[in-house]
N, C-alpha and C. Protein backbone atom coordinates (compact mmCIF):
# COMPACT_ATOMS: atom_id res chain seq x y z
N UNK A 1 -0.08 -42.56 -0.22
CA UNK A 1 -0.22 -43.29 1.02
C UNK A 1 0.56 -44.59 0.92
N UNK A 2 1.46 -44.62 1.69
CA UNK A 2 2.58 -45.79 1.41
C UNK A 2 1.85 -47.72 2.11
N UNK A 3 0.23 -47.18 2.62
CA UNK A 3 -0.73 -48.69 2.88
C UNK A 3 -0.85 -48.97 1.50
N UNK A 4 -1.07 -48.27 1.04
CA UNK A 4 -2.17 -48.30 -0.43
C UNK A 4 -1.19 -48.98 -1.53
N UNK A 5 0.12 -48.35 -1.40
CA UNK A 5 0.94 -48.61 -2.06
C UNK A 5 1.44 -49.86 -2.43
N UNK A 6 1.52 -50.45 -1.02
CA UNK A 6 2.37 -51.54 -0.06
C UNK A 6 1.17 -52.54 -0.94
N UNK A 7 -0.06 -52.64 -0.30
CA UNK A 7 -1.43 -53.72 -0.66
C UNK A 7 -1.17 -53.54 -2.17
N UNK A 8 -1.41 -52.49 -3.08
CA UNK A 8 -0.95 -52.88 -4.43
C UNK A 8 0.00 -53.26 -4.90
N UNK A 9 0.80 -53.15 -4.53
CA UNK A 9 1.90 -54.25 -4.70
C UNK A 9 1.89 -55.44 -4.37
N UNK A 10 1.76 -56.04 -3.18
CA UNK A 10 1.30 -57.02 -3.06
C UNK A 10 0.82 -57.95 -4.05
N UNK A 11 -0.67 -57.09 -4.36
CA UNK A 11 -1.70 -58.05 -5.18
C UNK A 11 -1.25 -58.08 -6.41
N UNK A 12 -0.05 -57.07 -6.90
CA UNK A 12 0.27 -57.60 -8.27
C UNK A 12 1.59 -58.53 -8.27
N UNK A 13 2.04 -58.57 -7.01
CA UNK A 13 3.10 -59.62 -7.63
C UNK A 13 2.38 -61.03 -6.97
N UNK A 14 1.32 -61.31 -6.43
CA UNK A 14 0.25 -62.54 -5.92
C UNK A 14 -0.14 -62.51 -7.81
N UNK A 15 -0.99 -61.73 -8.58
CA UNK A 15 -1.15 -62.25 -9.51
C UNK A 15 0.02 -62.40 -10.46
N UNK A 16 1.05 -61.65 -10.55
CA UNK A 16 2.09 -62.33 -11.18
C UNK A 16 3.03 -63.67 -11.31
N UNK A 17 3.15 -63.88 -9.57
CA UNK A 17 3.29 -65.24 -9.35
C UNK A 17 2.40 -66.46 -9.64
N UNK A 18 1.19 -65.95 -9.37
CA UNK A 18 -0.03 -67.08 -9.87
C UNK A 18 -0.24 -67.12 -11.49
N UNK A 19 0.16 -66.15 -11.92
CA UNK A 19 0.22 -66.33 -13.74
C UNK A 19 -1.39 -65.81 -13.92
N UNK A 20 -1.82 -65.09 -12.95
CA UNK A 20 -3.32 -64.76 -12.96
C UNK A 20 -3.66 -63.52 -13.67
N UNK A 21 -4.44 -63.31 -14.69
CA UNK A 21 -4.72 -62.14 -15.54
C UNK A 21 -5.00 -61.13 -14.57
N UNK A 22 -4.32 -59.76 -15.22
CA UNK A 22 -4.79 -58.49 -14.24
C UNK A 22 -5.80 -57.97 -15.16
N UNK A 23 -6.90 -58.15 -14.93
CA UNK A 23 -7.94 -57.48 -15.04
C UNK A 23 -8.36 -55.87 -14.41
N UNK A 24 -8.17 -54.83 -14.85
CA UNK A 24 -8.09 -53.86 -14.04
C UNK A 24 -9.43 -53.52 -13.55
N UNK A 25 -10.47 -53.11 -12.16
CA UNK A 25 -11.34 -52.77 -12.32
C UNK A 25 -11.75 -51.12 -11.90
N UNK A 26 -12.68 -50.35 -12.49
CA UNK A 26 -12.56 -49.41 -12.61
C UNK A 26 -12.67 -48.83 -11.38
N UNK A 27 -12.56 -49.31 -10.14
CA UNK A 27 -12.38 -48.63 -8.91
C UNK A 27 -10.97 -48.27 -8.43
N UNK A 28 -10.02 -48.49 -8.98
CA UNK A 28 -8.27 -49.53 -9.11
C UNK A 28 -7.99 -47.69 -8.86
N UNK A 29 -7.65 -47.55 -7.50
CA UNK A 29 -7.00 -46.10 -7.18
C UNK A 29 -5.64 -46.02 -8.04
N UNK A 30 -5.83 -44.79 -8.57
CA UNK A 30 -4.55 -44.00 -9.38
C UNK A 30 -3.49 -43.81 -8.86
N UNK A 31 -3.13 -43.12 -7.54
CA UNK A 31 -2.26 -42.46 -7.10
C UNK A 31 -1.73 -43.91 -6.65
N UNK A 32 -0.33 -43.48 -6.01
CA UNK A 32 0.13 -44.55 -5.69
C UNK A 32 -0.11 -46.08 -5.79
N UNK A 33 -0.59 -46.05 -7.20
CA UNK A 33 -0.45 -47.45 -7.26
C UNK A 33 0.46 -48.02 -8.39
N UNK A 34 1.72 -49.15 -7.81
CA UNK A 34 2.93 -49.70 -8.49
C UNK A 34 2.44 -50.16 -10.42
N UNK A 35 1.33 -49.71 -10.52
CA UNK A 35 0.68 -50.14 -11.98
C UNK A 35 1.44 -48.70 -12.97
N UNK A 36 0.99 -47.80 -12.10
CA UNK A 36 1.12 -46.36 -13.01
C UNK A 36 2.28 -45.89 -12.35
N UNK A 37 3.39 -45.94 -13.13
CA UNK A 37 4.55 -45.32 -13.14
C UNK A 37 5.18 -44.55 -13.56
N UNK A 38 5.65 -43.50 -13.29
CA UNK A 38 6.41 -42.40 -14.16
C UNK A 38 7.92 -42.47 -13.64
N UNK A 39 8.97 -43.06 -14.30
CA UNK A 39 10.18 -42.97 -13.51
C UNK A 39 10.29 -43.25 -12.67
N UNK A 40 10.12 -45.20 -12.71
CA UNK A 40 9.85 -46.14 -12.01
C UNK A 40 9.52 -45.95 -10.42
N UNK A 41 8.18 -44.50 -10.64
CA UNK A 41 8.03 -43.96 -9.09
C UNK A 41 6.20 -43.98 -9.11
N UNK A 42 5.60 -44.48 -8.72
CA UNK A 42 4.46 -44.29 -8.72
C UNK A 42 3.81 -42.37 -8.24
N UNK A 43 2.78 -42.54 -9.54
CA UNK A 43 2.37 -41.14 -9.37
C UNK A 43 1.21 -40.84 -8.67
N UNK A 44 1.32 -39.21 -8.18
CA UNK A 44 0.86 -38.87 -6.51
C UNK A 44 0.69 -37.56 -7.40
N UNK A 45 -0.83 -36.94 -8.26
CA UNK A 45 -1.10 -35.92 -8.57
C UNK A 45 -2.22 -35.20 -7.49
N UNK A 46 -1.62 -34.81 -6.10
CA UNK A 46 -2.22 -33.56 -5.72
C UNK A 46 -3.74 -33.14 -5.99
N UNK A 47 -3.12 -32.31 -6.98
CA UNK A 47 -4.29 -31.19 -7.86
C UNK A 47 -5.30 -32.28 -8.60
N UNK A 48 -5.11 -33.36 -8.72
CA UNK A 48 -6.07 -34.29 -9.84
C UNK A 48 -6.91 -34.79 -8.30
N UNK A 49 -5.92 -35.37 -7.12
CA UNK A 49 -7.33 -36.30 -6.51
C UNK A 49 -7.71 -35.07 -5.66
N UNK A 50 -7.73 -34.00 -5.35
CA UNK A 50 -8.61 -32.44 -4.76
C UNK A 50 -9.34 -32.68 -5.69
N UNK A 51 -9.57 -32.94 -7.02
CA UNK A 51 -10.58 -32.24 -7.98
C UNK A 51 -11.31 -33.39 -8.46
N UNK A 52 -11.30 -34.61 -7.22
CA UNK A 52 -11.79 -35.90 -7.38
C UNK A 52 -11.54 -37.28 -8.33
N UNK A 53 -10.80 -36.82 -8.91
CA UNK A 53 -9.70 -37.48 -9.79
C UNK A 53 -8.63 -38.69 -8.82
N UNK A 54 -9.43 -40.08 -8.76
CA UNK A 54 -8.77 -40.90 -8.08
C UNK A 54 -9.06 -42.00 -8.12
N UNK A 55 -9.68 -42.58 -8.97
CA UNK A 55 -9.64 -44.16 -9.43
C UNK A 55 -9.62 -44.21 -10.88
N UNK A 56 -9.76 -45.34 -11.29
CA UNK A 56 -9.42 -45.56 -13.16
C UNK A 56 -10.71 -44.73 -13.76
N UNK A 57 -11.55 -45.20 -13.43
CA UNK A 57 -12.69 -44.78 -13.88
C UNK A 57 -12.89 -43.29 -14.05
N UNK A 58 -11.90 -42.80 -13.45
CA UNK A 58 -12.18 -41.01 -13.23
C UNK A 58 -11.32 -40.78 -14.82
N UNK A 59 -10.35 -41.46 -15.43
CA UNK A 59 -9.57 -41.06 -16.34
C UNK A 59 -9.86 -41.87 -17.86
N UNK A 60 -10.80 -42.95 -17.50
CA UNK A 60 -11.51 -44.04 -18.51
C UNK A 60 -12.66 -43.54 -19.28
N UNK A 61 -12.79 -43.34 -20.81
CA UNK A 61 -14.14 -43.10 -21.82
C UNK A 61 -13.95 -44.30 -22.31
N UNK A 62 -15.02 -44.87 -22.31
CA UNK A 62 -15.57 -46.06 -23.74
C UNK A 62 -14.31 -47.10 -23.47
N UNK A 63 -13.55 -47.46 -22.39
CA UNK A 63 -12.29 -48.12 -22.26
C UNK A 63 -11.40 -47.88 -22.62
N UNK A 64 -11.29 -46.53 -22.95
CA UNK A 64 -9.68 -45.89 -23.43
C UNK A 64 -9.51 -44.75 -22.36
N UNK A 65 -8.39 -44.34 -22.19
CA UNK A 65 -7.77 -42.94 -21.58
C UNK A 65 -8.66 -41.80 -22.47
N UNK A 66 -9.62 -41.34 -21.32
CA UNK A 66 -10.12 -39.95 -21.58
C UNK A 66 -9.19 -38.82 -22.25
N UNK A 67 -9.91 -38.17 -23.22
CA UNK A 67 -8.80 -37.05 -23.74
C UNK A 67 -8.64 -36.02 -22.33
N UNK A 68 -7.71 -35.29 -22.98
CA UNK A 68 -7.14 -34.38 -21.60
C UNK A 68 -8.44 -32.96 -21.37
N UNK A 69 -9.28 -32.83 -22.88
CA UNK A 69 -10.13 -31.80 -22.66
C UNK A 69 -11.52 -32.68 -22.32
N UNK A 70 -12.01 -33.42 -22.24
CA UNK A 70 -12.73 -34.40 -21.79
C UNK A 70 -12.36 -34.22 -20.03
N UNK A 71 -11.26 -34.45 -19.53
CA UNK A 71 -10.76 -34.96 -18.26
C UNK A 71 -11.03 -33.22 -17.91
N UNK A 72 -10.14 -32.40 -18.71
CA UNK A 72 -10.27 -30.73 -17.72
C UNK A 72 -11.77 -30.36 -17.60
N UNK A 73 -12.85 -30.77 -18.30
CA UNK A 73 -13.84 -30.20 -18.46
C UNK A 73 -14.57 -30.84 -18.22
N UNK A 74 -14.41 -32.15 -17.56
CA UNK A 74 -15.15 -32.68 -16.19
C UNK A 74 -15.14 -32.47 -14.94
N UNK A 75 -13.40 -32.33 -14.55
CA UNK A 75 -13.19 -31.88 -13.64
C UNK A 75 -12.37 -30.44 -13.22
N UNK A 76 -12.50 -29.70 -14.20
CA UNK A 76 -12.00 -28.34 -13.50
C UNK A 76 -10.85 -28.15 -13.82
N UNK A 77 -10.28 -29.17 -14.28
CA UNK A 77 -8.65 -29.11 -14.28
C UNK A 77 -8.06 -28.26 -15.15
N UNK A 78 -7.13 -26.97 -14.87
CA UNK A 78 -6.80 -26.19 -15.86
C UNK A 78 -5.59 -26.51 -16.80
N UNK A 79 -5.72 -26.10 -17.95
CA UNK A 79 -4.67 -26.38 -19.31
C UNK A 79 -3.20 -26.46 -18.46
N UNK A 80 -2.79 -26.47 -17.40
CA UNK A 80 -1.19 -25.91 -16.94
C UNK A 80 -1.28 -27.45 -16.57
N UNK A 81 -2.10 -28.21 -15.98
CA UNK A 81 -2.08 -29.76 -15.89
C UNK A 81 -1.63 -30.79 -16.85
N UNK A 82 -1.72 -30.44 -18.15
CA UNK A 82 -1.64 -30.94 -19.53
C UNK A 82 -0.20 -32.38 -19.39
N UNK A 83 0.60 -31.75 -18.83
CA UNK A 83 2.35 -32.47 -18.60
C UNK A 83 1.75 -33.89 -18.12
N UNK A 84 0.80 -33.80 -16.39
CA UNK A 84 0.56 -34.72 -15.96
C UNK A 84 0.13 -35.32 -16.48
N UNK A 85 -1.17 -34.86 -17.51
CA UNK A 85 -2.18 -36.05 -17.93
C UNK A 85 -1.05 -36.87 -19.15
N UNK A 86 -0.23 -36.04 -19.49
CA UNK A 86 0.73 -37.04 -20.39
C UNK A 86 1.69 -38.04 -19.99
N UNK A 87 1.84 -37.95 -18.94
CA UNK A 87 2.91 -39.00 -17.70
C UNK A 87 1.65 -40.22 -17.45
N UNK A 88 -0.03 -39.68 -17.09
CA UNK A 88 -0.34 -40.68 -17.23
C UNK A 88 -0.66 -41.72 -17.98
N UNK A 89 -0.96 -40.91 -19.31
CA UNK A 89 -0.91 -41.48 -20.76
C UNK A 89 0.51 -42.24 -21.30
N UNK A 90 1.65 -42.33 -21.14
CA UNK A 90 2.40 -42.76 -21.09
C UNK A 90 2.46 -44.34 -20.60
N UNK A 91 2.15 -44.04 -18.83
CA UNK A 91 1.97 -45.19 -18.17
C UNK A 91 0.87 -46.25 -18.87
């Protein structure tokens, strides 16, 4: 959604200019937001927010990136997904 996009952006270059810590909080939508990048394109996984997969918190254990069998076997997500969850692990 190119609102969603637009407002996150925004607020990170407001805290970049202000020198203000980004604190991420675990509501902080995934998809299109200028934080998570894969080939300086913000990522838009489909199949992850259908299967409710759409804020930090959906991909967060104990404050680290959920493993990928942790993430499929919460939400359904089958082994052919594996690529994505590594683009987000990356980011």
């Amino acid at each position: 959604m190119p609102t969603i996009e637009t407002t996150l952006t925004a607020w990170w270059k407001f805290h970049q200019i202000t020198n203000s810590p980004l604190i991420p909080c675990k509501y902080t939508p995934i998809w299109n937001n200028p934080d998570f990048l894969a080939n300086k394109k913000p990522l838009n996984f489909r199949t992850w927010a259908d299967k409710g997969i759409t804020q930090l918190q959906h991909i967060i254990n104990n404050n680290n990136l959920a493993t990928f069998s942790h993430i499929a076997q919460t939400y359904s997500i089958g082994s052919n997904w594996f690529l994505e969850y590594l683009q987000i692990k990356i980011t």
